[in-house]
Protein backbone atom coordinates (compact mmCIF):
# COMPACT_ATOMS: atom_id res chain seq x y z
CA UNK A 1 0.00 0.00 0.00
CA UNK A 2 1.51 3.31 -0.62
CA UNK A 3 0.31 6.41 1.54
CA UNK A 4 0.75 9.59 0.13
CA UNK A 5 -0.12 12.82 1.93
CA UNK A 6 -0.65 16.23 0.72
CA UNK A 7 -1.32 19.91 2.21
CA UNK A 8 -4.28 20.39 1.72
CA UNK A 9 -8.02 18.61 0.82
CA UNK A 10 -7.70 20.54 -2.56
CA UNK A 11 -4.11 19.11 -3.42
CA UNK A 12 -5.01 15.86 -2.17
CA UNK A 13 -8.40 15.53 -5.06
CA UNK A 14 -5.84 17.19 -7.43
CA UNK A 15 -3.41 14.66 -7.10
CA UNK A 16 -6.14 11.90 -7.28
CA UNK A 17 -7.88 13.24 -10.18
CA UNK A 18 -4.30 13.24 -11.95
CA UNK A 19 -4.01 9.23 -10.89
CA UNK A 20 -7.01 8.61 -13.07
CA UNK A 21 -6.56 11.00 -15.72
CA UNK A 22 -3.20 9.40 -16.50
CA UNK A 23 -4.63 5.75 -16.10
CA UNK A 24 -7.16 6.76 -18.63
CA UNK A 25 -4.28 8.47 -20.78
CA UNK A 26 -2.69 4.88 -20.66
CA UNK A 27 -5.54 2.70 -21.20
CA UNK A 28 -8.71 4.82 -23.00
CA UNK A 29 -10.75 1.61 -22.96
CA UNK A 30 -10.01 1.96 -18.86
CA UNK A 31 -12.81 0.21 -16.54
CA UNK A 32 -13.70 2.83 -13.65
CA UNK A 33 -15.07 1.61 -10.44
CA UNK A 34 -16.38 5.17 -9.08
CA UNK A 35 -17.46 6.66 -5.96
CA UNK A 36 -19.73 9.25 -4.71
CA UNK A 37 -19.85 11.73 -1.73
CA UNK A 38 -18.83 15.48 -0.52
CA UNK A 39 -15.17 13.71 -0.67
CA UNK A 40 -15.29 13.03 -4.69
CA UNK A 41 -16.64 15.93 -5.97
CA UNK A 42 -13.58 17.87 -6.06
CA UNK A 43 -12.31 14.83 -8.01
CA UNK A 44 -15.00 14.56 -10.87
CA UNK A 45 -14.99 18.77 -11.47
CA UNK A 46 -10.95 18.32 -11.86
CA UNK A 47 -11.86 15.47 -14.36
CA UNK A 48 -14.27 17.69 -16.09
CA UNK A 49 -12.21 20.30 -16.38
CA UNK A 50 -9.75 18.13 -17.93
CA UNK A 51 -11.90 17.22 -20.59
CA UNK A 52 -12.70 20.20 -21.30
CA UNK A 53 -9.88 22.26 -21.17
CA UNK A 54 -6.83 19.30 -21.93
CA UNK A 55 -8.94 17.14 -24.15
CA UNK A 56 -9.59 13.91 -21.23
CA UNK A 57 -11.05 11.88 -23.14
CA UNK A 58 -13.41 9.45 -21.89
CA UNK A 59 -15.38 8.22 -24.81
CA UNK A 60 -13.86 4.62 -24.68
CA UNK A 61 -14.21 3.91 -20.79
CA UNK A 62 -16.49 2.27 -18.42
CA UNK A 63 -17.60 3.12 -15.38
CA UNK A 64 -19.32 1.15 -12.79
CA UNK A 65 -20.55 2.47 -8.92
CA UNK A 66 -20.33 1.06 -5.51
CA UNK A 67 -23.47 1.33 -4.58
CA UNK A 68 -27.23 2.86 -5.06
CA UNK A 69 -30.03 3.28 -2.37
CA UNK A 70 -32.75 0.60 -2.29
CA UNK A 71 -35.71 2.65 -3.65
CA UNK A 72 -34.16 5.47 -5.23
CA UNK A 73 -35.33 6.33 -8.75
CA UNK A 74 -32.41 7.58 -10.66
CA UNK A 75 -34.09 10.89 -11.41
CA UNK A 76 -34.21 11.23 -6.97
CA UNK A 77 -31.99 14.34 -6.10
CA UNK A 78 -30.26 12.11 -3.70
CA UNK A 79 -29.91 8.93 -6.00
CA UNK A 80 -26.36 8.53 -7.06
CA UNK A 81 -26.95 8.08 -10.69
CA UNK A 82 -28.49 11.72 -10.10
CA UNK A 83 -24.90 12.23 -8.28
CA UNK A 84 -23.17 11.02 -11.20
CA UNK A 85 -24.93 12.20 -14.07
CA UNK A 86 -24.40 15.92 -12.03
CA UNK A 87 -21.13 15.84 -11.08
CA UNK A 88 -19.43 14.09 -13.97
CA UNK A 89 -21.11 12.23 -17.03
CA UNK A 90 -22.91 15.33 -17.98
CA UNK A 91 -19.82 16.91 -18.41
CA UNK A 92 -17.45 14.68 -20.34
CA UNK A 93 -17.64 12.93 -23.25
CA UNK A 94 -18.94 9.32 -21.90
CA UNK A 95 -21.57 7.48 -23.27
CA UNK A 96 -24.40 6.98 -21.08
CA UNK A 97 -24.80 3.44 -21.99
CA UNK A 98 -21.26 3.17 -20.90
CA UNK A 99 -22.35 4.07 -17.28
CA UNK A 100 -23.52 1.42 -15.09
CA UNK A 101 -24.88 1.51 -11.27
CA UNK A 102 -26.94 -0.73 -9.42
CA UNK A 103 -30.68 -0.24 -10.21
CA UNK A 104 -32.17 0.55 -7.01
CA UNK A 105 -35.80 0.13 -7.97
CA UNK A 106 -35.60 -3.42 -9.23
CA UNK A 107 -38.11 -5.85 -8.54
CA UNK A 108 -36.16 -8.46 -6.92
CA UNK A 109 -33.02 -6.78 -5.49
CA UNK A 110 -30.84 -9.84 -5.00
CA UNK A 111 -30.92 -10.53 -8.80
CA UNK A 112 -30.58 -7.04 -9.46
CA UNK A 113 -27.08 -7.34 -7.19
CA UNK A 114 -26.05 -11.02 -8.75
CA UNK A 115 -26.69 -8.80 -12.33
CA UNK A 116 -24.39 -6.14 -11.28
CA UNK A 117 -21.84 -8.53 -10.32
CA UNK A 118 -22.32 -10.67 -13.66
CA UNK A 119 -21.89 -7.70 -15.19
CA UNK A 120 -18.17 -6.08 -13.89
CA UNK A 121 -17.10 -9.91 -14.55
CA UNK A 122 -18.37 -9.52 -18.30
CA UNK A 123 -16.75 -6.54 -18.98
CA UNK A 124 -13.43 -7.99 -18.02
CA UNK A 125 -13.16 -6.79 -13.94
CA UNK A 126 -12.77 -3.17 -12.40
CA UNK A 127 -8.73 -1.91 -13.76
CA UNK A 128 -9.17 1.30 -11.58
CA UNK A 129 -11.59 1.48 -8.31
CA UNK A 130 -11.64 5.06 -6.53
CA UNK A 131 -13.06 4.94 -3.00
CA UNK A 132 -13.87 6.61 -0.08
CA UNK A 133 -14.41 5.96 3.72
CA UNK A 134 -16.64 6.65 6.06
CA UNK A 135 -16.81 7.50 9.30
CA UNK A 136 -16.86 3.61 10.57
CA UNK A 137 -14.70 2.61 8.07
CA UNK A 138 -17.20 1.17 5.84
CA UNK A 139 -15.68 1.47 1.81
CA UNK A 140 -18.78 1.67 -0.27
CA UNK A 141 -21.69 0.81 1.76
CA UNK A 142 -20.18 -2.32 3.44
CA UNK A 143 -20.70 -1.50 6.94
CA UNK A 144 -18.79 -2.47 10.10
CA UNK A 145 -18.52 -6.84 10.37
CA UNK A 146 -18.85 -7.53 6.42
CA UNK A 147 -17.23 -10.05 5.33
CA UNK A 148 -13.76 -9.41 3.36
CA UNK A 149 -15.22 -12.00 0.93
CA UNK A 150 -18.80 -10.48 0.52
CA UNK A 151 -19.72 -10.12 -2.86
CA UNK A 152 -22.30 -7.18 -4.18
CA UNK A 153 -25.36 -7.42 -2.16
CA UNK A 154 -28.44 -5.39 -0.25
CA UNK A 155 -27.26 -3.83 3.08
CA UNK A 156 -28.70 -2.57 6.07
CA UNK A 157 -27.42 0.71 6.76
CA UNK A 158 -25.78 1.12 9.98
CA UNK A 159 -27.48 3.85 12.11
CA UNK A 160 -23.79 6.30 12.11
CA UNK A 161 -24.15 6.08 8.00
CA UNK A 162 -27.81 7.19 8.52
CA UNK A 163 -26.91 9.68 10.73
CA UNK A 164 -24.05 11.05 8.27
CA UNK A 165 -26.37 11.01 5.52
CA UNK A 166 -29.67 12.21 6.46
CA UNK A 167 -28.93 15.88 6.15
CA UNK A 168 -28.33 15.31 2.53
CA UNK A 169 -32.46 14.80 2.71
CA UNK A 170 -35.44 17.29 2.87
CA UNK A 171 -36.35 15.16 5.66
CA UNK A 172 -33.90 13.07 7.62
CA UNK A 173 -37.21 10.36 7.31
CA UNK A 174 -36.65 9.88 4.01
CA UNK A 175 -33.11 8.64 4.38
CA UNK A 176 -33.11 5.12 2.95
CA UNK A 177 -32.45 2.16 5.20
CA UNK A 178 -31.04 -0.34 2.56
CA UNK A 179 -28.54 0.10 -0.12
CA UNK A 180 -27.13 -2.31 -3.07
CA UNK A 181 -23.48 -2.33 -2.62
CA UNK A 182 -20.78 -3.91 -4.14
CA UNK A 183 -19.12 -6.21 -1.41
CA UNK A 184 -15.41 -6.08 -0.27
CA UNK A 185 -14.36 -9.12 -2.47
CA UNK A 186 -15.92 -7.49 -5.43
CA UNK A 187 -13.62 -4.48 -4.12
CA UNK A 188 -10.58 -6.44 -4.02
CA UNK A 189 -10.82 -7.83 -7.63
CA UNK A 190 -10.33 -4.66 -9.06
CA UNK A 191 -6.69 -4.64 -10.15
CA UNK A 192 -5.74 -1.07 -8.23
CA UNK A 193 -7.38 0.73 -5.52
CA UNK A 194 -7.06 4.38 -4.79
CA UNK A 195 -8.34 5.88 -1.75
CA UNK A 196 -9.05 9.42 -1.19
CA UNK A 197 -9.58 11.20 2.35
CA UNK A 198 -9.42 14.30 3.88
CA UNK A 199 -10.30 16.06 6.98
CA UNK A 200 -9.74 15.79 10.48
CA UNK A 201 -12.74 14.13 10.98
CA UNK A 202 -11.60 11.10 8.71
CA UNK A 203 -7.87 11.04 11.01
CA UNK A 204 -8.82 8.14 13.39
CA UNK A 205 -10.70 5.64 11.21
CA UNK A 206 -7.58 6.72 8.70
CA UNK A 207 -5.04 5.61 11.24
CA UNK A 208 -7.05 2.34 12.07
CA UNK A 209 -8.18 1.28 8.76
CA UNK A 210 -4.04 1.37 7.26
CA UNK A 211 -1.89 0.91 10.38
CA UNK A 212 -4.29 -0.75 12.79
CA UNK A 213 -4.82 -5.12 12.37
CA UNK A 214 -6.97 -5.92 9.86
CA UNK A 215 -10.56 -6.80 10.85
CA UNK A 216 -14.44 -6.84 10.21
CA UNK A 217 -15.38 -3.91 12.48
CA UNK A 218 -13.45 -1.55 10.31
CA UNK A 219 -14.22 -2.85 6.64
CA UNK A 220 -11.59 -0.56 5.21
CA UNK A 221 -8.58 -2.52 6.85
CA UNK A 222 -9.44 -5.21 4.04
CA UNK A 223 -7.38 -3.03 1.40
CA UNK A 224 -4.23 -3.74 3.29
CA UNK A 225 -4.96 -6.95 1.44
CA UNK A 226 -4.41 -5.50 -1.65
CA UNK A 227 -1.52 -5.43 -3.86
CA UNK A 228 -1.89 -2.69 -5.88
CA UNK A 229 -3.74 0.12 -3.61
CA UNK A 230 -2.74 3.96 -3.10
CA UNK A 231 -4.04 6.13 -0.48
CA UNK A 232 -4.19 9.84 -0.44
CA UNK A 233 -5.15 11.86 1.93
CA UNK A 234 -3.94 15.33 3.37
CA UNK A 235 -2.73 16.72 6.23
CA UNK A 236 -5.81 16.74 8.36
CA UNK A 237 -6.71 12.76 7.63
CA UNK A 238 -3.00 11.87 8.22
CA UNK A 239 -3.08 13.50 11.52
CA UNK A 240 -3.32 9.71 13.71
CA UNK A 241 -0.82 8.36 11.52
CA UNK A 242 2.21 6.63 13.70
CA UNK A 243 4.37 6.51 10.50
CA UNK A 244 3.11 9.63 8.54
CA UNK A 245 6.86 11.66 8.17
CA UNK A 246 7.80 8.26 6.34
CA UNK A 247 4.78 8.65 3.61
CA UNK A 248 5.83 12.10 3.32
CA UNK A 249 9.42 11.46 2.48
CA UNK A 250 8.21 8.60 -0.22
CA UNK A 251 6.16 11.16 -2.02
CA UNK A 252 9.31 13.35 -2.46
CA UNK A 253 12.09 10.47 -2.93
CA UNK A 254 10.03 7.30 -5.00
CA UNK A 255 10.32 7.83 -8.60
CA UNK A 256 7.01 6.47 -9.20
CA UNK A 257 5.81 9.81 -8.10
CA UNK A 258 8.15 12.37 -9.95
CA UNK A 259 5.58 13.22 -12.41
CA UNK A 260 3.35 14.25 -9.83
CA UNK A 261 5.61 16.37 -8.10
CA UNK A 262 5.22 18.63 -11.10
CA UNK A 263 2.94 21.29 -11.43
């Protein structure tokens, strides 16, 4: 895992958004595992103005979410295909039909989730998942005691994710209780893994989820499993970290990361 750490919130997103714009540089018929959140949208407006400004082009790629609330239409204001289609498709060059997330109002949500899954395998796997973390440590909505090996599923959200997210609603009532998510071994398939976090609030789950043991109650820990997984965050998310003045002197000594050093 490497563990790079930046300033500030704003150069951490710019040196994420970077990460995939050169991934998608390399490999234009990329596979995008995407996230949503206050955390990401700093992310997907750098991407857009990439496209519009350097030429990002994203006409070739796939994308495919975490997650989707049970009982969310996509045209809901809190739906994450509405998310999506705001914060990023609607400004690059994608094809909609190019764009998958779970479908929240299917009939029978456990085939809708074995779909989903039967889908990412058809298309060849994830090559480039960004994720988040909450507040419990839960990476897409895989919530605290899920198994490393879960595959994408229907959840029960955990009251703290309820809590974080009901002010996104009109009325905190209307906060969903279930979610389709895809499941930590879903996760772990994809062949790299970039985390983004920032904030001070983020600096203790941060701290357990890379340097703590690994273990169900914080689902996060499961990407120290992974062999190909980057982690930026910035100064405020790093603050718990025992070995954080080692990250920092990686960023500025591993070649890997000259190019970013740049500009």
């Amino acid at each position: 895992m490497d563990v790079v750490i930046r300033p500030t919130a704003e150069d951490a997103a710019e040196l994420t958004a970077r990460l995939i714009a050169a991934a998608l540089r390399a490999r234009p018929n990329l596979t995008l595992g995407l996230a949503t959140g206050c955390t990401m949208e700093a992310v997907y407006a750098r991407l857009a103005w990439m496209h519009q400004e350097d030429g990002l082009d994203f006409s070739q790629c796939r994308t495919f979410n975490l997650d989707e609330y049970a009982g969310l239409p996509p045209e809901h204001p809190q739906s994450y295909r509405h998310y999506m289609n705001r914060h990023l498709f609607e400004k690059v060059n994608i094809q909609p039909g190019r764009t998958h997330l779970p479908d929240g109002t299917a009939a029978d949500l456990r085939a809708e989730c074995a779909r989903y899954e039967e889908l990412i395998v058809g298309c060849g796997g994830i090559d480039l998942q960004l994720l988040g973390i909450g507040l419990n440590g839960h990476l897409g909505f895989n919530e605290p005691l899920s198994s490393f090996r879960s595959r994408t599923r229907v959840v029960t959200l955990s009251p703290a994710t309820r809590q974080q997210n009901a002010p996104l609603f009109s009325s905190p009532a209307d906060m969903p209780r279930r979610a389709l998510t895809m499941g930590l071994g879903t996760i772990l398939e994809a062949r790299r893994c970039l985390l983004l976090a920032t904030g001070g609030d983020k600096a203790d789950i941060v701290a357990w989820a890379l340097e703590g043991p690994m273990c169900a109650r914080v689902p996060a820990s499961a990407l120290q499993l992974h062999a190909d997984c980057e982690v930026i965050l910035d100064e405020a998310a790093a603050g718990r970290l025992e070995d954080a003045d080692h990250y920092r002197s990686l960023f500025e000594q591993e070649p890997k990361w000259a190019p970013f050093r740049k500009g």
